[in-house]
Protein backbone atom coordinates (compact mmCIF):
# COMPACT_ATOMS: atom_id res chain seq x y z
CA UNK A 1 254.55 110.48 92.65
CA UNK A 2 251.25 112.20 93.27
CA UNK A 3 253.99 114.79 95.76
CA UNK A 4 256.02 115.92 92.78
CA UNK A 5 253.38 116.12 90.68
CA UNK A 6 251.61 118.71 93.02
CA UNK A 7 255.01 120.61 93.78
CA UNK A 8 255.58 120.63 90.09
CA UNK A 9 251.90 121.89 89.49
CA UNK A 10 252.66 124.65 92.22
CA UNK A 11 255.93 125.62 91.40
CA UNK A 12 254.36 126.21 87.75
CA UNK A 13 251.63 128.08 88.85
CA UNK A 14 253.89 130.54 90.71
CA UNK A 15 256.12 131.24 88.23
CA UNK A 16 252.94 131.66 85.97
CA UNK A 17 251.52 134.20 88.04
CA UNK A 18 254.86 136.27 89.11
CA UNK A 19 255.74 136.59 85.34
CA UNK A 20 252.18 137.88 85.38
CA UNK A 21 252.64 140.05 87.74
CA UNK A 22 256.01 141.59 86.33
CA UNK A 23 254.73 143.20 83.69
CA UNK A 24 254.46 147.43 83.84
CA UNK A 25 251.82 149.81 82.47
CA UNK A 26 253.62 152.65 80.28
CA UNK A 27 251.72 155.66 82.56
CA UNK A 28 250.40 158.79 80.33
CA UNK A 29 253.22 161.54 80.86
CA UNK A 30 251.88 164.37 83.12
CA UNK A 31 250.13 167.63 81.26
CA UNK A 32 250.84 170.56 82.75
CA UNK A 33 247.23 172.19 83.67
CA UNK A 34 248.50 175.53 82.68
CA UNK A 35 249.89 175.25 79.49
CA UNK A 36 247.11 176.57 76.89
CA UNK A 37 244.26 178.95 76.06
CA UNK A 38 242.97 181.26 79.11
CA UNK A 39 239.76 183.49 78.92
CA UNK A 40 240.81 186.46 81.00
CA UNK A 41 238.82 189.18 81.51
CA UNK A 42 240.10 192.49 82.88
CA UNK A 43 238.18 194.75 84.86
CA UNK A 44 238.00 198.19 85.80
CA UNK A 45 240.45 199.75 83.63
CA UNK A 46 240.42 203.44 82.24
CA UNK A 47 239.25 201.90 78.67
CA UNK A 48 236.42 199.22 80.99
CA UNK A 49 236.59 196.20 81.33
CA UNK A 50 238.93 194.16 78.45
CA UNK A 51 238.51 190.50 77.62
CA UNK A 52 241.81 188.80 76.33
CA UNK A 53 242.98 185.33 75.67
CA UNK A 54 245.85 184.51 77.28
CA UNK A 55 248.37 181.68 76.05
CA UNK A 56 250.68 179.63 78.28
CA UNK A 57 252.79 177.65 76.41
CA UNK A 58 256.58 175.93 77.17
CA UNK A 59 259.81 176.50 74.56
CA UNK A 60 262.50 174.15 73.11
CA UNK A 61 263.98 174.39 76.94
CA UNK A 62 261.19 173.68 78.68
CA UNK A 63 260.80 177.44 79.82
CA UNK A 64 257.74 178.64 80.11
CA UNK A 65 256.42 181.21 77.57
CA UNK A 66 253.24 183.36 76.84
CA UNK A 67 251.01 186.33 75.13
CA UNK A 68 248.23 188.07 75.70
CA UNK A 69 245.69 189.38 72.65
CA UNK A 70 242.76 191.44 72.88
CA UNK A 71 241.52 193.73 70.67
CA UNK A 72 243.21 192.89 67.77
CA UNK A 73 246.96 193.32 68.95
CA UNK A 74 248.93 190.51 70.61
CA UNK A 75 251.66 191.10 73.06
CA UNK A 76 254.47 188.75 74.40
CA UNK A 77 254.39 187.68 78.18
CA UNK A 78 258.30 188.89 79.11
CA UNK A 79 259.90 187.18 82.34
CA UNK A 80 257.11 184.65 83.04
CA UNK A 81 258.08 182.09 85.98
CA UNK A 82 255.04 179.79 86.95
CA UNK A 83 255.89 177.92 90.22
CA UNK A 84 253.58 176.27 92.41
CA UNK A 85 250.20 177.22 90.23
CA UNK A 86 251.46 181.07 90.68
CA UNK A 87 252.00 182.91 87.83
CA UNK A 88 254.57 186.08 87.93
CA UNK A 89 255.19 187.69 84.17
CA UNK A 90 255.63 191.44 82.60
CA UNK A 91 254.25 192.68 79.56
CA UNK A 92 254.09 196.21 77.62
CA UNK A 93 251.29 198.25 76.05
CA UNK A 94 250.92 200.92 74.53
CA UNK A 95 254.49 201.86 75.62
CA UNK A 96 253.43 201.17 79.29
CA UNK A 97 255.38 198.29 81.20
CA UNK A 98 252.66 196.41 82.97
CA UNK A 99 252.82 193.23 85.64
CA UNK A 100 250.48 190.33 85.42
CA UNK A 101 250.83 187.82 88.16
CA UNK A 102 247.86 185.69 89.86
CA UNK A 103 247.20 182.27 90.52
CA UNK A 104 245.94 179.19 88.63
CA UNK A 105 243.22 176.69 90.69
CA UNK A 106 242.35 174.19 88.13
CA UNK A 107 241.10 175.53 85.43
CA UNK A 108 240.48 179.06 86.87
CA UNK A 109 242.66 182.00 87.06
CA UNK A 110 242.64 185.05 89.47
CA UNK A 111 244.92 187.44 89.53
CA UNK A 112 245.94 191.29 89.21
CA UNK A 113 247.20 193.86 86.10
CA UNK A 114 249.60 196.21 87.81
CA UNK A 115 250.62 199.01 85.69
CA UNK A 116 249.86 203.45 85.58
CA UNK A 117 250.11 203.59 89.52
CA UNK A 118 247.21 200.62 89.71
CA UNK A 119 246.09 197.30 90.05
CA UNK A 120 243.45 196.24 87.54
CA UNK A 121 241.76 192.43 88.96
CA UNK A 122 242.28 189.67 86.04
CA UNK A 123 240.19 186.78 86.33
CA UNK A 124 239.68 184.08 84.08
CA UNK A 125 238.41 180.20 83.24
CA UNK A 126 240.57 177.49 80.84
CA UNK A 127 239.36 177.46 77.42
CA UNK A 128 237.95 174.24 76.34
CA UNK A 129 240.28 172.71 73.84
């Protein structure tokens, strides 16, 4: 008697604690560290040195999208592709097609302006949101 009781006991406790066991934690979907608000500061351009936020954003599709103000005037990010942290995108100004591409490190960005027969350094930090 005192047999079955224990196997009963034990076969009870297992199924208690494999039930237990079974049950899943819903994990947080993944944010992508580049999507938002980037301080970017341009330097050593014929008008100085230009601070600008930059916005990183994905569409409807899951595309990525951006713009760039400074100064009062906003501009659309054409042809951005970020793969692997690296950030490749066109933009015009004043008429002038220009190239921003540079890389993102947490929540730093350093990169270039290529535009007028130059490259301008752009360098930046995440915005706290």
């Amino acid at each position: 008697m005192k047999a079955k009781l224990s196997t009963i006991l034990i076969a009870v406790f297992f199924i208690a604690t494999s039930c237990s066991g079974s049950k899943t934690v819903a994990e947080k979907p993944k944010v992508d560290p580049v999507i938002g608000t980037w301080n970017i500061v341009i330097t050593n351009t014929p008008q100085g040195d230009i601070e600008n936020a930059m916005i990183i954003s994905k569409n409807a599709e899951n595309v990525y999208a951006g713009e760039i103000s400074t100064m009062g005037t906003s501009m659309n990010l054409d042809n951005v592709v970020i793969a692997e942290s690296v950030l490749t995108s066109t933009f015009v100004y004043e008429g002038m097609d220009f190239e921003l591409k540079g890389t993102f490190t947490d929540a730093v960005f350093n990169g270039e302006v290529v535009g007028m027969g130059s490259s301008f350094p752009a360098t930046g930090v995440k915005a706290v949101e």
